[in-house]
C-alpha atoms as a PDB file:
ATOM      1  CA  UNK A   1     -16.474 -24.240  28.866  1.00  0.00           C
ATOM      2  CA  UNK A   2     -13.547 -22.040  29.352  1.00  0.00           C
ATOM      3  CA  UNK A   3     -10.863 -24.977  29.624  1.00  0.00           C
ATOM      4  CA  UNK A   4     -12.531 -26.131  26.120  1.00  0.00           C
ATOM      5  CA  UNK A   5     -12.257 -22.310  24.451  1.00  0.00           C
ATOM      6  CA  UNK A   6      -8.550 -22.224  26.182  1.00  0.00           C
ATOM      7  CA  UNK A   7      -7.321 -25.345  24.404  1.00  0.00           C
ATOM      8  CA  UNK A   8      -9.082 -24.111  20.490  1.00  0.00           C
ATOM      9  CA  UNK A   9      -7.707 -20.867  21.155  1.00  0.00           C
ATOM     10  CA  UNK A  10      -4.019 -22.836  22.151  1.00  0.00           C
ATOM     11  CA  UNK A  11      -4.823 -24.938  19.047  1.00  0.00           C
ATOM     12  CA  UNK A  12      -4.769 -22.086  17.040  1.00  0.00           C
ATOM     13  CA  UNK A  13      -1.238 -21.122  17.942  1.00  0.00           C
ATOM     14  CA  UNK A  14      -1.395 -17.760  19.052  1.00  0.00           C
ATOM     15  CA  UNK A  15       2.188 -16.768  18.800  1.00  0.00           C
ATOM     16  CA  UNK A  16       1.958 -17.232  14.822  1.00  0.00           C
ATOM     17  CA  UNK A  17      -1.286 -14.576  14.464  1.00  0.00           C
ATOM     18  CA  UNK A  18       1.071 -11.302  14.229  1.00  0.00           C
ATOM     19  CA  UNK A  19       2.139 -13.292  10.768  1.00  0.00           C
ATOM     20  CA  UNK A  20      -1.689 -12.127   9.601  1.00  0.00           C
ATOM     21  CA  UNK A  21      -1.588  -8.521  10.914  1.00  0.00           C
ATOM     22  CA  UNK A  22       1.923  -7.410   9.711  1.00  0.00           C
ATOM     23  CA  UNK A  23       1.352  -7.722   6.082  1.00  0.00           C
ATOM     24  CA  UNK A  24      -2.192  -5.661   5.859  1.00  0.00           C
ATOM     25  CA  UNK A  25       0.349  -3.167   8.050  1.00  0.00           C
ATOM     26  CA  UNK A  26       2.826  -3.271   5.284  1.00  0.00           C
ATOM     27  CA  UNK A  27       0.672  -2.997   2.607  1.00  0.00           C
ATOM     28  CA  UNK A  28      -1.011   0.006   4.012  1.00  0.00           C
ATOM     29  CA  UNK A  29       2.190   1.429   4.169  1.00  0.00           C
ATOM     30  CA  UNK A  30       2.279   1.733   0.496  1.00  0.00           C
ATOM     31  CA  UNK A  31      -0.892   3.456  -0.338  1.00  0.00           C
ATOM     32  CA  UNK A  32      -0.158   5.606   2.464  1.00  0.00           C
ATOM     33  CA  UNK A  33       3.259   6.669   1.555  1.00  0.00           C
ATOM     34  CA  UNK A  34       0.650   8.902  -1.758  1.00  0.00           C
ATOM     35  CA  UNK A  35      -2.070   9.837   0.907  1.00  0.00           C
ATOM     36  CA  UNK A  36      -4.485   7.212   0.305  1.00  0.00           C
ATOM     37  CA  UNK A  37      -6.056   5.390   3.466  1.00  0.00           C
ATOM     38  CA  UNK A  38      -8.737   3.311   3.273  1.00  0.00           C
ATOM     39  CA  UNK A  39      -9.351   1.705   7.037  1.00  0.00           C
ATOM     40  CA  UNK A  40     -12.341  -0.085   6.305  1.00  0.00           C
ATOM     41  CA  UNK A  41     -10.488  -2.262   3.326  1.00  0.00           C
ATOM     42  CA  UNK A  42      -7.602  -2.425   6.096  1.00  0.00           C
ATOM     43  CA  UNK A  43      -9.767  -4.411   7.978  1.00  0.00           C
ATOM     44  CA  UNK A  44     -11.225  -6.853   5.412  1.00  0.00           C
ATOM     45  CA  UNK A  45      -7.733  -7.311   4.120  1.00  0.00           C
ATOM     46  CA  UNK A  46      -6.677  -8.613   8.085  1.00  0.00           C
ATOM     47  CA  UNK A  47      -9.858 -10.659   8.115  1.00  0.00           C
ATOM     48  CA  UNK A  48      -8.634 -12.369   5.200  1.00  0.00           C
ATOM     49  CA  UNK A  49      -5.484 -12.744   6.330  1.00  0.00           C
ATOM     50  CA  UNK A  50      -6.468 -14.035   9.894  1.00  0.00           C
ATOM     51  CA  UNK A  51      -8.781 -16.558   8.749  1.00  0.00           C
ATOM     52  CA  UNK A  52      -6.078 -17.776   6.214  1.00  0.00           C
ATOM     53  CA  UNK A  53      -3.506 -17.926   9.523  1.00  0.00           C
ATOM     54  CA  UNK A  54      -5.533 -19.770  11.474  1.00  0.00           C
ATOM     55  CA  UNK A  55      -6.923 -21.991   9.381  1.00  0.00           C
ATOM     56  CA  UNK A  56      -3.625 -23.213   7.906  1.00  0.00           C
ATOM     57  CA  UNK A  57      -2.778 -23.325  11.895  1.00  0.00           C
ATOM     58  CA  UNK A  58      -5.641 -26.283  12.427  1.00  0.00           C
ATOM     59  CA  UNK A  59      -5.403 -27.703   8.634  1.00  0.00           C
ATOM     60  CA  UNK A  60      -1.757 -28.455  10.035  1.00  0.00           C
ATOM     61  CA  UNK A  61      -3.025 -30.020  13.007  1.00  0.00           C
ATOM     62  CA  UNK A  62      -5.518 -32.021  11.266  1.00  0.00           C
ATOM     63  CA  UNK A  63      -3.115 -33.474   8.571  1.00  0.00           C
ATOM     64  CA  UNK A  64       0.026 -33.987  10.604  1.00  0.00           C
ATOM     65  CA  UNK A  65      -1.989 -35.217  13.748  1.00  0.00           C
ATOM     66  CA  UNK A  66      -3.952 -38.089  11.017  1.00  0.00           C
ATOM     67  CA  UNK A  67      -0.947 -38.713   9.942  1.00  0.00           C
ATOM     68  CA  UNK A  68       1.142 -39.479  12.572  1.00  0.00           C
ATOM     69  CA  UNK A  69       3.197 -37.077  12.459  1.00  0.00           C
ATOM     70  CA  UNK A  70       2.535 -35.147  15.760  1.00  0.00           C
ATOM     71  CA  UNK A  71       2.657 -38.001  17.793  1.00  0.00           C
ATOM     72  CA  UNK A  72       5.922 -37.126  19.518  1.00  0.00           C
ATOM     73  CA  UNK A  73       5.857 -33.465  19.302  1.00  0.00           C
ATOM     74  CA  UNK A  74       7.111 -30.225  21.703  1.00  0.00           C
ATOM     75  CA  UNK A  75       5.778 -26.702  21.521  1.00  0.00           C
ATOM     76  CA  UNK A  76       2.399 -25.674  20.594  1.00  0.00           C
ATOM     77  CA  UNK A  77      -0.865 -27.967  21.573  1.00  0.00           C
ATOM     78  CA  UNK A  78      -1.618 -30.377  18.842  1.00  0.00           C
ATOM     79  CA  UNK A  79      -5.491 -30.862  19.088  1.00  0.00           C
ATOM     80  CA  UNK A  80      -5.443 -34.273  17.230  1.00  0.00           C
ATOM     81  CA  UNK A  81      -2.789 -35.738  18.136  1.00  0.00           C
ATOM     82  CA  UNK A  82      -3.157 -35.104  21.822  1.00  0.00           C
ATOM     83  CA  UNK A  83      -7.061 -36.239  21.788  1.00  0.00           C
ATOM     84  CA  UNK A  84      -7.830 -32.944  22.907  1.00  0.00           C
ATOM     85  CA  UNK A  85     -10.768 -32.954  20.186  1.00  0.00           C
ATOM     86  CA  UNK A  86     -11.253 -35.076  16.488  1.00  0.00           C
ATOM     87  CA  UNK A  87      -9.955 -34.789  13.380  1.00  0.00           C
ATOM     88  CA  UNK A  88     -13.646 -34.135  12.110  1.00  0.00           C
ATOM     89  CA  UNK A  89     -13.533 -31.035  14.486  1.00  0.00           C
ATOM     90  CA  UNK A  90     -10.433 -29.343  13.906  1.00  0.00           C
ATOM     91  CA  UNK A  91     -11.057 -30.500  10.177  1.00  0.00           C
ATOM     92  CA  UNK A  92     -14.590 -28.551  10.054  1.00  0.00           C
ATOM     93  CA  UNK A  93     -12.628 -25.690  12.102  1.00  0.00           C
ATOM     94  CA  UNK A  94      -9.843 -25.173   9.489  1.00  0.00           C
ATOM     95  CA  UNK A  95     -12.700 -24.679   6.685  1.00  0.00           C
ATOM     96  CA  UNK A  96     -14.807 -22.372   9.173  1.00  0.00           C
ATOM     97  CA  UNK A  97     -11.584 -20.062   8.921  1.00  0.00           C
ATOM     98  CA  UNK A  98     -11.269 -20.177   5.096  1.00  0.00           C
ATOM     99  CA  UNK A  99     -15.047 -19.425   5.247  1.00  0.00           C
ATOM    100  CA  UNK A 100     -14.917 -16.139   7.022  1.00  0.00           C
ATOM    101  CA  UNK A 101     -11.421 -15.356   4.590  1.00  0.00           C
ATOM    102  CA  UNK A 102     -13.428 -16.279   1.865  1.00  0.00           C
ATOM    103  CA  UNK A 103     -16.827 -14.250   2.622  1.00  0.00           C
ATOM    104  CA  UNK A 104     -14.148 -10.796   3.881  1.00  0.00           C
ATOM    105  CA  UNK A 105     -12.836 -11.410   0.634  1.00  0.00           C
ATOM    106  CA  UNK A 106     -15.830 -11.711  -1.517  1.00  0.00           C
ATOM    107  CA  UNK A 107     -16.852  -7.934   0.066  1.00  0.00           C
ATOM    108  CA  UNK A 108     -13.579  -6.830  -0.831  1.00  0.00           C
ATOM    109  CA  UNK A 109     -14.118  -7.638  -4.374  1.00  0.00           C
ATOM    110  CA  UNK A 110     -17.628  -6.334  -4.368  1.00  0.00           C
ATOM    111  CA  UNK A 111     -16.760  -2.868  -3.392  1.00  0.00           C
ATOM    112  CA  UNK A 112     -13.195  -2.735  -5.285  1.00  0.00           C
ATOM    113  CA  UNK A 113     -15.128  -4.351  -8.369  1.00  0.00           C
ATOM    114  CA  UNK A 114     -11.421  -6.661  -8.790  1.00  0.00           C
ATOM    115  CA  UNK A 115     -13.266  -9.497  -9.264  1.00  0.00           C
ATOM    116  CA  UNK A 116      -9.904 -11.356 -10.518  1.00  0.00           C
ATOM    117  CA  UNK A 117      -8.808 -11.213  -6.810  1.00  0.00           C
ATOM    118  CA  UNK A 118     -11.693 -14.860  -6.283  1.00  0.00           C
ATOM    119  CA  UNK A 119      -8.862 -16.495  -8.160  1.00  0.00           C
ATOM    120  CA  UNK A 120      -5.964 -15.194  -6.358  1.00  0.00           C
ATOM    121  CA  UNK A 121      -8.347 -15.448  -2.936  1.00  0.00           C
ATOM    122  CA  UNK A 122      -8.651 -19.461  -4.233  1.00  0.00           C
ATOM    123  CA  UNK A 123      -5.567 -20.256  -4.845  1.00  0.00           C
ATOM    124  CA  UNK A 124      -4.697 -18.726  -0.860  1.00  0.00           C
ATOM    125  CA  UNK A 125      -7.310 -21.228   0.333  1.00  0.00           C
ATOM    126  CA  UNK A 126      -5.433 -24.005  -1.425  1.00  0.00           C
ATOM    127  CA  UNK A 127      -1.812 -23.427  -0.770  1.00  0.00           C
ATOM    128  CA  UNK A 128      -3.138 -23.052   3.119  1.00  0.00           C
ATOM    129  CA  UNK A 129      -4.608 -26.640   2.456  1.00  0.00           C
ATOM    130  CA  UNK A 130      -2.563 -28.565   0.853  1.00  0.00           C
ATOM    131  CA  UNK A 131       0.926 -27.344   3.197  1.00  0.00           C
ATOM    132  CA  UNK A 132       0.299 -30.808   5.232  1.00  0.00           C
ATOM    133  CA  UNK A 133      -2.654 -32.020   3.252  1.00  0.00           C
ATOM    134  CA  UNK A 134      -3.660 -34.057   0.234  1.00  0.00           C
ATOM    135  CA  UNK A 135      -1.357 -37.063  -0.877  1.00  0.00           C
ATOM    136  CA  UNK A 136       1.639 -34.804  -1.659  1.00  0.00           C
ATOM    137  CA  UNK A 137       1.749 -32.345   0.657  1.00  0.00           C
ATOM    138  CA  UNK A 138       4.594 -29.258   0.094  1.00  0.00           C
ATOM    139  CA  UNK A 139       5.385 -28.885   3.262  1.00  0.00           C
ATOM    140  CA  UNK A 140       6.536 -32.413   3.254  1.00  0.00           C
ATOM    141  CA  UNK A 141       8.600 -31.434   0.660  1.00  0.00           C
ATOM    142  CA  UNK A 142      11.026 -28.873   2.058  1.00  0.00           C
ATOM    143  CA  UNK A 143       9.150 -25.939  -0.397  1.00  0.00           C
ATOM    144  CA  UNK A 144       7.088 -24.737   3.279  1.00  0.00           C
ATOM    145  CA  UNK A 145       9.611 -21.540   3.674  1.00  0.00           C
ATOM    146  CA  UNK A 146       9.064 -20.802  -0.229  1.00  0.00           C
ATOM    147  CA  UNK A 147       5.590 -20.214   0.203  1.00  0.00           C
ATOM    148  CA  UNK A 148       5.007 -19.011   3.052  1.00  0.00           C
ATOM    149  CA  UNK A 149       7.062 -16.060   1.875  1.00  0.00           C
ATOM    150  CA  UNK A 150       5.070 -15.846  -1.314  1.00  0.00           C
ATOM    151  CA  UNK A 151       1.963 -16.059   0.404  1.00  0.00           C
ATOM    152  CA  UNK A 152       2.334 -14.185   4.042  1.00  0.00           C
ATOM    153  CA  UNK A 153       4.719 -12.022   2.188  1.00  0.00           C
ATOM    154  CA  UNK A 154       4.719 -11.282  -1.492  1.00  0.00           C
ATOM    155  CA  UNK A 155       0.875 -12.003  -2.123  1.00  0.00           C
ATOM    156  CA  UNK A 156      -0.545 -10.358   1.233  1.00  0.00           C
ATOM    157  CA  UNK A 157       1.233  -7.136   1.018  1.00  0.00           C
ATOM    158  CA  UNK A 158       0.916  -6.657  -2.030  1.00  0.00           C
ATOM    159  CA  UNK A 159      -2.598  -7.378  -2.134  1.00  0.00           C
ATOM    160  CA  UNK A 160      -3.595  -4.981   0.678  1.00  0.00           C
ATOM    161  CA  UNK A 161      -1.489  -2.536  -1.151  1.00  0.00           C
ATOM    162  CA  UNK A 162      -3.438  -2.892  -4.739  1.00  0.00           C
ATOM    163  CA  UNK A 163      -6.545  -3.247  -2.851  1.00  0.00           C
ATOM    164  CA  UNK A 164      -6.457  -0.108  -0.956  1.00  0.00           C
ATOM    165  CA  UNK A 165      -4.419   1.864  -3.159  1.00  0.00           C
ATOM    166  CA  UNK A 166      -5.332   0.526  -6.592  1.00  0.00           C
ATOM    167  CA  UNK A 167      -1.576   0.091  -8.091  1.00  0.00           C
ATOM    168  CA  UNK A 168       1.318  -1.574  -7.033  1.00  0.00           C
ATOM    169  CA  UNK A 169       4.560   0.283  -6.787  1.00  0.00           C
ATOM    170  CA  UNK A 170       8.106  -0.771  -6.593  1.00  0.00           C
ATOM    171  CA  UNK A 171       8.331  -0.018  -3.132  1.00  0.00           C
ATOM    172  CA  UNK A 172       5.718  -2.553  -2.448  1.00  0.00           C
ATOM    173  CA  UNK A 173       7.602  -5.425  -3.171  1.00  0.00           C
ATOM    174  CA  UNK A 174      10.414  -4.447  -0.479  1.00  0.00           C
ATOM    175  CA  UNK A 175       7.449  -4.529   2.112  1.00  0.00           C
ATOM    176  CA  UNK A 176       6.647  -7.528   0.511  1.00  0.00           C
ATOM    177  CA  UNK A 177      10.379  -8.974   1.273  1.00  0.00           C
ATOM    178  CA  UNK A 178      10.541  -7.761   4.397  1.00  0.00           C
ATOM    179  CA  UNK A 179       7.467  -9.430   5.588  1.00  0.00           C
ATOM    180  CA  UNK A 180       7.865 -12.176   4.026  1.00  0.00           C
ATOM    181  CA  UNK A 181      11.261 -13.126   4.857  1.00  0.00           C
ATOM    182  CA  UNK A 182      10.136 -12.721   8.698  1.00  0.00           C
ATOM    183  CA  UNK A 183       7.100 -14.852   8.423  1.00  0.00           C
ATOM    184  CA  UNK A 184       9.338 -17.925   6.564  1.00  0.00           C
ATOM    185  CA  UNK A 185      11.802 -17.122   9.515  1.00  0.00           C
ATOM    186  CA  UNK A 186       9.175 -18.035  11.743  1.00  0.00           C
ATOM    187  CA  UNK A 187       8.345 -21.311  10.049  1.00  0.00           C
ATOM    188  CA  UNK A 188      12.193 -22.047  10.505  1.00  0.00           C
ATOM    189  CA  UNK A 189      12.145 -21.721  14.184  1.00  0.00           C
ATOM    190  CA  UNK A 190       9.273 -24.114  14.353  1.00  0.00           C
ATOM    191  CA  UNK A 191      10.938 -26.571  12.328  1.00  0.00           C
ATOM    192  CA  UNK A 192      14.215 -26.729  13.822  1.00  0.00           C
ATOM    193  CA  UNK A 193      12.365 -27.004  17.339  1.00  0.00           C
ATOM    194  CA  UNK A 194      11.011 -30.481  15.318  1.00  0.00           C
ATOM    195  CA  UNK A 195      14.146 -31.259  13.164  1.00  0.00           C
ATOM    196  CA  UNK A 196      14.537 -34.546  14.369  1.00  0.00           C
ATOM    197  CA  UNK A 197      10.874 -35.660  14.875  1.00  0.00           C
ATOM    198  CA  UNK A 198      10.159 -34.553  11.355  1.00  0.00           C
ATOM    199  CA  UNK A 199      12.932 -36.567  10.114  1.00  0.00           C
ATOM    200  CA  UNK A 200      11.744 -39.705  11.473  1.00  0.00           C
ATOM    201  CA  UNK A 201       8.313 -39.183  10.258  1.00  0.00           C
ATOM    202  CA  UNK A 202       9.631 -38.794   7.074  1.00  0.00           C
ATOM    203  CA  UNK A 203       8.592 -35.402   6.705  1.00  0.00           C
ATOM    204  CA  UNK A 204      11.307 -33.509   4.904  1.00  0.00           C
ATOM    205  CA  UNK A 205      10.888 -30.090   5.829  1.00  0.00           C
ATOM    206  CA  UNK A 206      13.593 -27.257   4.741  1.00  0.00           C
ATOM    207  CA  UNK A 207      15.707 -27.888   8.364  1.00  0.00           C
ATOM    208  CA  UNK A 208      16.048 -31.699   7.899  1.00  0.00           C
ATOM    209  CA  UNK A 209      17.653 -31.122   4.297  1.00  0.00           C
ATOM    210  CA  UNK A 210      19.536 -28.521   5.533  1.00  0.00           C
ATOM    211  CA  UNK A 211      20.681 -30.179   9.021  1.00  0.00           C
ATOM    212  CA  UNK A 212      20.853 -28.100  12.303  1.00  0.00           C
ATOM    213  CA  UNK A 213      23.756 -25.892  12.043  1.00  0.00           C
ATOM    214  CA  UNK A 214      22.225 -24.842   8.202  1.00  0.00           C
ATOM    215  CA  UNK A 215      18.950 -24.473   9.437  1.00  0.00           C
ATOM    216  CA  UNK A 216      20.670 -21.959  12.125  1.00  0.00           C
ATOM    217  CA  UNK A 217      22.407 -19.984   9.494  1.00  0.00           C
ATOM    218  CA  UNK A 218      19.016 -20.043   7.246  1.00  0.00           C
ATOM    219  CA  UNK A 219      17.522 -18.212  10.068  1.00  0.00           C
ATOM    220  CA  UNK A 220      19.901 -15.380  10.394  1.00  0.00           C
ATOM    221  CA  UNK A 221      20.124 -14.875   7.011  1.00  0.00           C
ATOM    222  CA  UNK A 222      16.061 -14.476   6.589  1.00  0.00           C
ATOM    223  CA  UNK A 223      16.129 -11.653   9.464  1.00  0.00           C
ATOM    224  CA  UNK A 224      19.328  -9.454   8.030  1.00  0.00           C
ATOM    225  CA  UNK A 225      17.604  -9.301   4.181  1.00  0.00           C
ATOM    226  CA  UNK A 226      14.976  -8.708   6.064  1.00  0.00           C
ATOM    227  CA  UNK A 227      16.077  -5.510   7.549  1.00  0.00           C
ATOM    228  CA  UNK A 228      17.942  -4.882   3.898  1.00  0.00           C
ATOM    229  CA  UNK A 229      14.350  -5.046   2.642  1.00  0.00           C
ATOM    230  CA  UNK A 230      13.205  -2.125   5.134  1.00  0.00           C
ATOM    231  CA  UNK A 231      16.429  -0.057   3.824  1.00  0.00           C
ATOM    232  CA  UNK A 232      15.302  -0.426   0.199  1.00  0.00           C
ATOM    233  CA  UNK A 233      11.756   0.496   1.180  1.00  0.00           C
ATOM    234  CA  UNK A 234      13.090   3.445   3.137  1.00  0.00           C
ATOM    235  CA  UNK A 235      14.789   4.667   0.046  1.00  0.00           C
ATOM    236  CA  UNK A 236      12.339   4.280  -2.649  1.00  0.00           C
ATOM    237  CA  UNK A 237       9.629   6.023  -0.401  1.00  0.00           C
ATOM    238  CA  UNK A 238      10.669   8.005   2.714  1.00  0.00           C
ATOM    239  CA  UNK A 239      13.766   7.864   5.188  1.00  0.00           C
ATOM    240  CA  UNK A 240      11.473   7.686   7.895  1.00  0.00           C
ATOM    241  CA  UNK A 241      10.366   4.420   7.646  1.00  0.00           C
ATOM    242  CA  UNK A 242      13.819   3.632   8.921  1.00  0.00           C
ATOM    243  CA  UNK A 243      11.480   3.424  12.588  1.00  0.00           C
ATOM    244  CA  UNK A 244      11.002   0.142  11.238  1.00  0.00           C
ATOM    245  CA  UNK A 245      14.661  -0.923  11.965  1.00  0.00           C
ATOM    246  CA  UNK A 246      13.594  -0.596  15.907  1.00  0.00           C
ATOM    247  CA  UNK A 247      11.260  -3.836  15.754  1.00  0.00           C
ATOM    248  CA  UNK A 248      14.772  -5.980  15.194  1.00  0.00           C
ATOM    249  CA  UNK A 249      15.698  -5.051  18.318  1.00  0.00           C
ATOM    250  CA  UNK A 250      13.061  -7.982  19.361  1.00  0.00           C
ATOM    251  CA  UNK A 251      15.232 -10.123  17.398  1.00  0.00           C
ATOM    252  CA  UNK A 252      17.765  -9.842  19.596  1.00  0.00           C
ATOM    253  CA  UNK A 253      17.409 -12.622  21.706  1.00  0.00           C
ATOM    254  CA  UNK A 254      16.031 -15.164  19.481  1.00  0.00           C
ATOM    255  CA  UNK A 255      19.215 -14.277  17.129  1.00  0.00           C
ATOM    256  CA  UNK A 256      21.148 -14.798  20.542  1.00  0.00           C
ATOM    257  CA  UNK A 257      19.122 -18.566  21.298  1.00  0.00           C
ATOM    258  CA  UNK A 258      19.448 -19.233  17.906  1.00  0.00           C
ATOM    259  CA  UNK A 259      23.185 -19.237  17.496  1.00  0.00           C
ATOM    260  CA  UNK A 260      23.688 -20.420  21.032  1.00  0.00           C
ATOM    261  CA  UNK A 261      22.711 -24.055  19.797  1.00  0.00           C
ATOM    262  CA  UNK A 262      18.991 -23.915  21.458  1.00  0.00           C
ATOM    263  CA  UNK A 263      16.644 -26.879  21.026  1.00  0.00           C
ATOM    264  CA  UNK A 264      13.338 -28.291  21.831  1.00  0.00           C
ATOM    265  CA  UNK A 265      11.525 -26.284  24.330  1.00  0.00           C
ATOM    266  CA  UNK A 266      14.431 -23.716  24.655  1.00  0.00           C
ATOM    267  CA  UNK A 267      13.214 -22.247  21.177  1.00  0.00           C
ATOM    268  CA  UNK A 268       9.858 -21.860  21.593  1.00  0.00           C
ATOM    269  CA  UNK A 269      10.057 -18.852  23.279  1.00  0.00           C
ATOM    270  CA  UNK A 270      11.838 -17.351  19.630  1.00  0.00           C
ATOM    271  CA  UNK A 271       8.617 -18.348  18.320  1.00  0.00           C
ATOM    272  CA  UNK A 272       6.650 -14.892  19.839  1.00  0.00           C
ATOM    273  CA  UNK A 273      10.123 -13.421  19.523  1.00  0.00           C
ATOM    274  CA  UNK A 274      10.483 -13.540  15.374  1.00  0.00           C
ATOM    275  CA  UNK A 275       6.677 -12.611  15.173  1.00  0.00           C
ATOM    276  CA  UNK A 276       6.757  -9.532  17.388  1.00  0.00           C
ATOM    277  CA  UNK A 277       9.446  -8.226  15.100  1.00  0.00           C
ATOM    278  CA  UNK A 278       7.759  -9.000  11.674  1.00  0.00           C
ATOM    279  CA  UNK A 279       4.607  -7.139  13.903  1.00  0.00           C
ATOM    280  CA  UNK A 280       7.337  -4.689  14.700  1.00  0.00           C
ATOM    281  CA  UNK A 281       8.440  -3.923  10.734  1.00  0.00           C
ATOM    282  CA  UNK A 282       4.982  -3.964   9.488  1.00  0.00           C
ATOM    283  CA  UNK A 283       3.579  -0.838  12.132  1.00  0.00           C
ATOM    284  CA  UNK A 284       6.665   0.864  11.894  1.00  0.00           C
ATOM    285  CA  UNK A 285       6.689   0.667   7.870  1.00  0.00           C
ATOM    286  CA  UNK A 286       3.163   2.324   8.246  1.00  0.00           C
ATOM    287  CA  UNK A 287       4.176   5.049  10.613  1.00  0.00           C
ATOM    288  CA  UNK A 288       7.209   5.945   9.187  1.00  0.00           C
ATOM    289  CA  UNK A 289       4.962   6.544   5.968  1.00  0.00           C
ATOM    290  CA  UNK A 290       2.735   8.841   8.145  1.00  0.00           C
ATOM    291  CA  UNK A 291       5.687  10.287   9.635  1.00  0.00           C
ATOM    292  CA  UNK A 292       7.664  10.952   6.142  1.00  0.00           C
END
């Protein structure tokens, strides 16, 4: 029992499930920058946004592991394509995860009364879908960094913002950026680690139109607007916020691994690294708020 709860909670790829806390961070930030707080609607916002991570975590397995595609694959456990469990199973697990996002969001609407937000909440549940699925899938198509910053960035903190704080000020979308830009950063560690194997799949992510050395470059130019993002956000609310600046310390070392030509294995470990510091931003946007 535990060795089958180990390899489903391995499946889900743990070291991507900061990606779903930071942005309900950020967006709190916002509200909380005027003195509005709103824990409760915290939480349902995370819910959402954890059951959207994870699902898009085994949707991914599913698709790429019916495909092919994870055949030949380092880094996280593929559930599929290892035979660790069937398709059917991680399939039905991906929409158990939308589920609970989509029932956390349906409260969210009922007490907020934003009953708009089913569309935006649907079109979530789609883009996490069709990122490796369907006949056409995006990710396939090099647009995976694109919106995953739209998505785990833009729409997620700006959502938690609205949500708790009803409005949505400037200053929101340089959370937004911030967040996002981290979160696409850590789909660009994963896909160098697979550069080649996507490649000969045919999967033509962002890093195998780019090529390695771009890819590289790609990376370190996501983290530094990143922490331009936190400066904006700094100045359009409070200079405290500048606390956020301390998470890219954690970026250190997978700045140093990235430009030091790791591969394969050697970059998983930038994996936790890059999501620690978007983790990093997003609590110390929120307590610089409290602190300003």
């Amino acid at each position: 029992m535990r060795d089958t709860i180990n390899v489903w909670v391995a499946g889900a790829r743990p070291n991507t499930l900061p990606a779903a806390l930071a942005p309900v961070l950020a967006g709190a930030a916002v509200p909380a920058f005027s003195g509005v707080y709103d824990w409760p609607l915290a939480l349902l916002c995370f819910l959402v946004a954890l059951g959207l991570q994870i699902g898009v975590n085994y949707a991914n397995d599913y698709s790429d592991g019916v495909r092919g595609t994870d055949d030949d694959r380092v880094g996280p456990v593929r559930l599929v394509a290892s035979g660790l469990a069937s398709g059917a199973a991680v399939k039905r697990a991906a929409f158990i995860c939308f589920g609970v996002a989509a029932v956390a969001g349906l409260v969210i609407v009922a007490v907020t009364g934003h009953w708009w937000l089913v569309a935006v909440g649907l079109v979530c549940i789609l883009a996490a879908w069709f990122y490796t699925g369907g006949k056409r899938p995006y990710g396939y198509l090099g647009l995976g960094e694109l919106f995953v910053f739209v998505f785990f960035g833009l729409v997620a903190v700006s959502g938690t913002a609205y949500v708790i704080g009803d409005a949505v000020p400037p200053a929101t979308w340089a959370a937004a950026c911030a967040i996002g830009l981290l979160a696409s950063a850590l789909l660009v560690v994963n896909n160098l680690r697979d550069l080649e194997r996507d490649r000969d799949a045919g999967k033509l992510t962002l890093a195998t139109r780019l090529g390695d050395a771009g890819t590289r470059w790609f990376y370190v130019a996501l983290v530094a607007l990143a922490a331009v993002s936190v400066v904006v956000f700094a100045a359009l609310t409070t200079w405290a916020a500048l606390i956020a600046l301390l998470a890219f310390g954690m970026a250190f070392a997978p700045l140093s691994r990235m430009l030091g030509g790791a591969t394969g294995t050697a970059l998983i470990p930038l994996l936790r690294g890059t999501s620690m510091t978007e983790l990093g931003v997003g609590l110390g946007l929120l307590v610089g708020t409290f602190a300003g």
